[in-house]
Protein backbone atom coordinates (compact mmCIF):
# COMPACT_ATOMS: atom_id res chain seq x y z
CA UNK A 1 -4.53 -22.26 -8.64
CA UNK A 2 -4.36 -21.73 -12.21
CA UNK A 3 -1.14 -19.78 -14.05
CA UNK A 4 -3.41 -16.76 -14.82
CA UNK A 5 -4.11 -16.93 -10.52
CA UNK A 6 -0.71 -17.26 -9.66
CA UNK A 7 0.89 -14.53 -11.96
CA UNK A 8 -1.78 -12.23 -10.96
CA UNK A 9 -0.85 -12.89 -6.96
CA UNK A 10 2.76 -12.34 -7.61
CA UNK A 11 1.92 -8.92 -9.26
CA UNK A 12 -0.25 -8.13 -6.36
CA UNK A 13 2.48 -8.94 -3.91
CA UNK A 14 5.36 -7.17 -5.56
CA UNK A 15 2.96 -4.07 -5.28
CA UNK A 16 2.14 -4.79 -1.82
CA UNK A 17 5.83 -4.78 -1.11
CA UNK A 18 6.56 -1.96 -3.12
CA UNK A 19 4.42 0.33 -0.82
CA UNK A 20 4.91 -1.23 2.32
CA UNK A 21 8.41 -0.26 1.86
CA UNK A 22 7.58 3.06 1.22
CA UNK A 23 5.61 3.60 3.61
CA UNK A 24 7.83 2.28 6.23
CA UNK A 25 10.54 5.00 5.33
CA UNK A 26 7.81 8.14 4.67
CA UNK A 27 7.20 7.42 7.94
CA UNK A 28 10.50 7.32 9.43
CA UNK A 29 11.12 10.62 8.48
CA UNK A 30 10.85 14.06 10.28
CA UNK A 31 7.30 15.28 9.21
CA UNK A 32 5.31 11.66 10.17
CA UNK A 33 2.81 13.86 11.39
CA UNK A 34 2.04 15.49 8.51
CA UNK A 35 2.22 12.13 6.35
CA UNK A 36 0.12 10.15 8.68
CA UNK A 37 -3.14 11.48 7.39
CA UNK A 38 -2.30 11.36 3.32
CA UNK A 39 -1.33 7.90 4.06
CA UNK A 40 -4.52 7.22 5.83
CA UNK A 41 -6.11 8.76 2.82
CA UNK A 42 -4.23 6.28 0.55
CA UNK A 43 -1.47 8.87 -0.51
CA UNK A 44 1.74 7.37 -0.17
CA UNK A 45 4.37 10.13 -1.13
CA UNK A 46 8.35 8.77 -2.04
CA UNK A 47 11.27 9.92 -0.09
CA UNK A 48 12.73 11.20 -3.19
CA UNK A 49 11.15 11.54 -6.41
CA UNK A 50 11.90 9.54 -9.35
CA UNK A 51 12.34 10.68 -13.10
CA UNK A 52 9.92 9.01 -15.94
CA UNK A 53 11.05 8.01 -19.19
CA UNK A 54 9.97 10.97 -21.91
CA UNK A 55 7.86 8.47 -23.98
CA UNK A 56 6.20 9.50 -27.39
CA UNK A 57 2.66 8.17 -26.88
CA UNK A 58 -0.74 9.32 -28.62
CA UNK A 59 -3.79 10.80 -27.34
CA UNK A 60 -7.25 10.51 -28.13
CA UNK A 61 -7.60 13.43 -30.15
CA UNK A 62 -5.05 11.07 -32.43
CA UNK A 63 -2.77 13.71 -31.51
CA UNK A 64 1.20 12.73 -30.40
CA UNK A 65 2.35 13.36 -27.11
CA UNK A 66 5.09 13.86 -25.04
CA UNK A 67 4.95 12.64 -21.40
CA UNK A 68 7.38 15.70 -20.95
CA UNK A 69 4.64 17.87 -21.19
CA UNK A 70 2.63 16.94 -18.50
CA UNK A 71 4.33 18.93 -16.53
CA UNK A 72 1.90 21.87 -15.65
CA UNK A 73 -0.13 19.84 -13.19
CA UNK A 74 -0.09 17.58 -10.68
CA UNK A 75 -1.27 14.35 -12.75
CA UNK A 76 -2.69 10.56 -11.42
CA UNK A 77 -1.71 7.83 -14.11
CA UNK A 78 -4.14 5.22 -13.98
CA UNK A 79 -2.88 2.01 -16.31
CA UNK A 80 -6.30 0.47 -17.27
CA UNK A 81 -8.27 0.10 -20.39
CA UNK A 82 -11.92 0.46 -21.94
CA UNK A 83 -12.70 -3.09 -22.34
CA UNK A 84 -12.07 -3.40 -18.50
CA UNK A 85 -15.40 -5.02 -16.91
CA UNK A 86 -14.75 -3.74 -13.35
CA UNK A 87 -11.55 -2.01 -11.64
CA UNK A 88 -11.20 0.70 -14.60
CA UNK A 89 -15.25 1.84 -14.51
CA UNK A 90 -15.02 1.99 -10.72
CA UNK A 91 -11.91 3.81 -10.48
CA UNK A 92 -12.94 6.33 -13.51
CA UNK A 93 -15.99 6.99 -11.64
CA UNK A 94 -14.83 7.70 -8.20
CA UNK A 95 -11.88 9.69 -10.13
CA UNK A 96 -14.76 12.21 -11.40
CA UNK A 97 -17.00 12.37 -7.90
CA UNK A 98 -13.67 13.09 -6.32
CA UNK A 99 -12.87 15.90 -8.92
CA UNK A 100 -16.39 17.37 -8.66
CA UNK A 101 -16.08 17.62 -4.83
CA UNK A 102 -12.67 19.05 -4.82
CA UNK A 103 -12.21 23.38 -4.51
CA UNK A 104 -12.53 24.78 -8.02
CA UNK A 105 -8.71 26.05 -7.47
CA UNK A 106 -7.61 22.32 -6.58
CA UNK A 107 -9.66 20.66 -9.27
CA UNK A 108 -7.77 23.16 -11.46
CA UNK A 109 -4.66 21.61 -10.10
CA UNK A 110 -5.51 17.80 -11.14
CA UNK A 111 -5.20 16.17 -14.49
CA UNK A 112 -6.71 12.74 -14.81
CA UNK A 113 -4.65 10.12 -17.22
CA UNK A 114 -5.81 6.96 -18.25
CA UNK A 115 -3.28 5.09 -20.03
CA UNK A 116 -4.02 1.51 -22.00
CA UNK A 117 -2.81 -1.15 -21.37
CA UNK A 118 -4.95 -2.83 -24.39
CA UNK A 119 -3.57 -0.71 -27.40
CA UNK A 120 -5.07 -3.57 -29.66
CA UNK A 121 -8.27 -2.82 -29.30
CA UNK A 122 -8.01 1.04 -27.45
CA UNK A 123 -7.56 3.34 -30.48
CA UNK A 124 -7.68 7.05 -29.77
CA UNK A 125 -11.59 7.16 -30.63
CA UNK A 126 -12.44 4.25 -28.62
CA UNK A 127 -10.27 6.10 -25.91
CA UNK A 128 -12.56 9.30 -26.73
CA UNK A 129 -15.67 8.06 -26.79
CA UNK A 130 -15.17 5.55 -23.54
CA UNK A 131 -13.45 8.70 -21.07
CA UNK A 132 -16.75 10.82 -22.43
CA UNK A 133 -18.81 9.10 -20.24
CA UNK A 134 -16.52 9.77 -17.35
CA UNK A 135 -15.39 13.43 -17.50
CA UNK A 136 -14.41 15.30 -21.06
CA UNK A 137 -11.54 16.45 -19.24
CA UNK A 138 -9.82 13.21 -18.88
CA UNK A 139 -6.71 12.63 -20.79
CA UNK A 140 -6.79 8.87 -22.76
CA UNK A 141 -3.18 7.86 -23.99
CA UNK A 142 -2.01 4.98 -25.78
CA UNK A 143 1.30 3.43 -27.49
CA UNK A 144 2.87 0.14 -28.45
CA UNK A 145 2.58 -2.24 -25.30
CA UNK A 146 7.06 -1.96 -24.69
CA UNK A 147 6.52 1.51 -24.32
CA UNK A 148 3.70 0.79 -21.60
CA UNK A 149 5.60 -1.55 -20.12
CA UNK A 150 8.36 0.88 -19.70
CA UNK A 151 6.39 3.39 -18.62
CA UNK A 152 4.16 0.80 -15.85
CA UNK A 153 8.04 -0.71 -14.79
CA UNK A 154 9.68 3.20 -14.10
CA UNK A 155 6.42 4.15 -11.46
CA UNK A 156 6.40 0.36 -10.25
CA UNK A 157 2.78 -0.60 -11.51
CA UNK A 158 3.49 -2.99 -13.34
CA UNK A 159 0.46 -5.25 -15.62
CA UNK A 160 0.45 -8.19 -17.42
CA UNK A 161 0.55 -8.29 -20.93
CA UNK A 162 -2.33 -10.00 -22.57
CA UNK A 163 -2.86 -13.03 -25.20
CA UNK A 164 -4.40 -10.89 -27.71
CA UNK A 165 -5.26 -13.84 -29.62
CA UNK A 166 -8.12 -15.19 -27.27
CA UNK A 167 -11.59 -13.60 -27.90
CA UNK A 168 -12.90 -11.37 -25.35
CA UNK A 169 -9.46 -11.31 -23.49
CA UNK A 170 -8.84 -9.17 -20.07
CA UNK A 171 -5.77 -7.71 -18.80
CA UNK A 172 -4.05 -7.99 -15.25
CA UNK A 173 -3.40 -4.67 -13.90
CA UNK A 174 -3.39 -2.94 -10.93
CA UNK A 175 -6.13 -0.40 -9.44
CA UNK A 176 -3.13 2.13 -7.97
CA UNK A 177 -2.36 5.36 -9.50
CA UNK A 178 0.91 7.05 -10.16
CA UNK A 179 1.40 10.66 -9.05
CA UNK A 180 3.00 12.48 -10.48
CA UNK A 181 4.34 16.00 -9.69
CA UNK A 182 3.75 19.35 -11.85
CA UNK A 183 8.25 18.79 -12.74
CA UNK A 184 6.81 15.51 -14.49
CA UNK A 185 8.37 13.55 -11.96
CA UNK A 186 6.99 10.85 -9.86
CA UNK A 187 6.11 11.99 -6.23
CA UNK A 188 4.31 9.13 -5.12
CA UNK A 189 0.97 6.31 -5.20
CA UNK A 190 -2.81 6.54 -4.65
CA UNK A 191 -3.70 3.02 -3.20
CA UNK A 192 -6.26 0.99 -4.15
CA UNK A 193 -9.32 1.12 -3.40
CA UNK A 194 -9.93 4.71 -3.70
CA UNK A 195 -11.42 6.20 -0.49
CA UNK A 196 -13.17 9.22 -1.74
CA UNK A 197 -13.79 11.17 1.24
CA UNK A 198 -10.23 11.02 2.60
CA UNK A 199 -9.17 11.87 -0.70
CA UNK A 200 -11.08 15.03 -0.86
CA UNK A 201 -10.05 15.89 2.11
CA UNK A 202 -6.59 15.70 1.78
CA UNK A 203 -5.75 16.34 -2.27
CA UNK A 204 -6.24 20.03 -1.76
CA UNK A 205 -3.12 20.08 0.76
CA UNK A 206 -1.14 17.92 -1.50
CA UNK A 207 -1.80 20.20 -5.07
CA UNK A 208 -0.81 23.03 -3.60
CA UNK A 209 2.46 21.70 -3.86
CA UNK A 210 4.90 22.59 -6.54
């Protein structure tokens, strides 16, 4: 097993461990009915939520933002990036089929983040152009990689940085989503790999949540 293998298996593991935790006291609550079929669904909600750093980060109008103002809507971080040859095009493109299918009112409800984890080469035109083939709608946001790391380490999906100095280079990350609540906090994970119909069954329950 090469280095690159084995750091890549320990970050899939602390994950793993991460959300079997979770899930083992969501459901030791007093609504496990309720739960059973968002976790089914890949919805794993916390017990409590958790506050996210307020982070200065840009978008891909070029335009600074606040991660205190995503507070409106319930939001899904996804920590990928547009040089990505697999996980990130999947998961962007179930992301929009799920959005299409979902009620107009819940779709309403939904804001779609992608945030790099490649700032070297993601500027906020290559961010633009890249989430324009997905849905318009999607929000692209990018800062220096400490402040990602911050951000991955507070909603426990974490990535590996990457040697920037190889050509061609990929970077470790995860497939899960964060979600997070319309107060801006975190409220919980989408697992990987997205199951769309469970998911559009099931999201519309879950935004109608404040």
């Amino acid at each position: 097993m090469t280095r690159t293998q084995k750091t890549v298996f320990i970050l899939v593991a602390i994950v793993a461990v991460v959300l079997g935790l979770t899930v083992n006291r969501v459901l030791s609550g007093k609504d496990q009915g309720d739960q059973t079929a968002l976790i089914d669904a890949g919805i794993i909600l916390l017990p409590q939520s958790r506050e996210v750093p307020n982070l200065q980060m840009t978008n891909q109008d070029g335009q600074p933002v606040s991660l205190d103002s995503l507070k409106d809507k319930w939001t899904l971080l996804f920590f990928g990036y547009t040089f990505c040859p697999d996980i990130c095009p999947t998961t962007l493109a179930q992301l929009r089929q799920i959005k299409s299918e979902l009620p107009e009112e819940a779709a309403g409800r939904l804001r779609v983040v992608l945030v790099s984890v490649d700032p070297n080469r993601d500027t906020p035109q290559q961010l633009m152009t890249y989430l324009g083939y997905f849905d318009k709608q999607f929000v692209g946001l990018t800062t220096p990689v400490e402040n990602i790391q911050k951000l991955a380490n507070a909603v426990s999906i974490p990535f590996i940085p990457a040697d920037t100095s190889k050509p061609n280079y990929t970077v470790d990350h995860s497939g899960n989503l964060a979600l997070l609540g319309p107060d801006g906090t975190q409220r919980g994970f989408i697992r990987a790999p997205l199951n769309n119909q469970k998911l559009v069954a099931q999201l519309p329950v879950l935004l109608k949540k404040q």
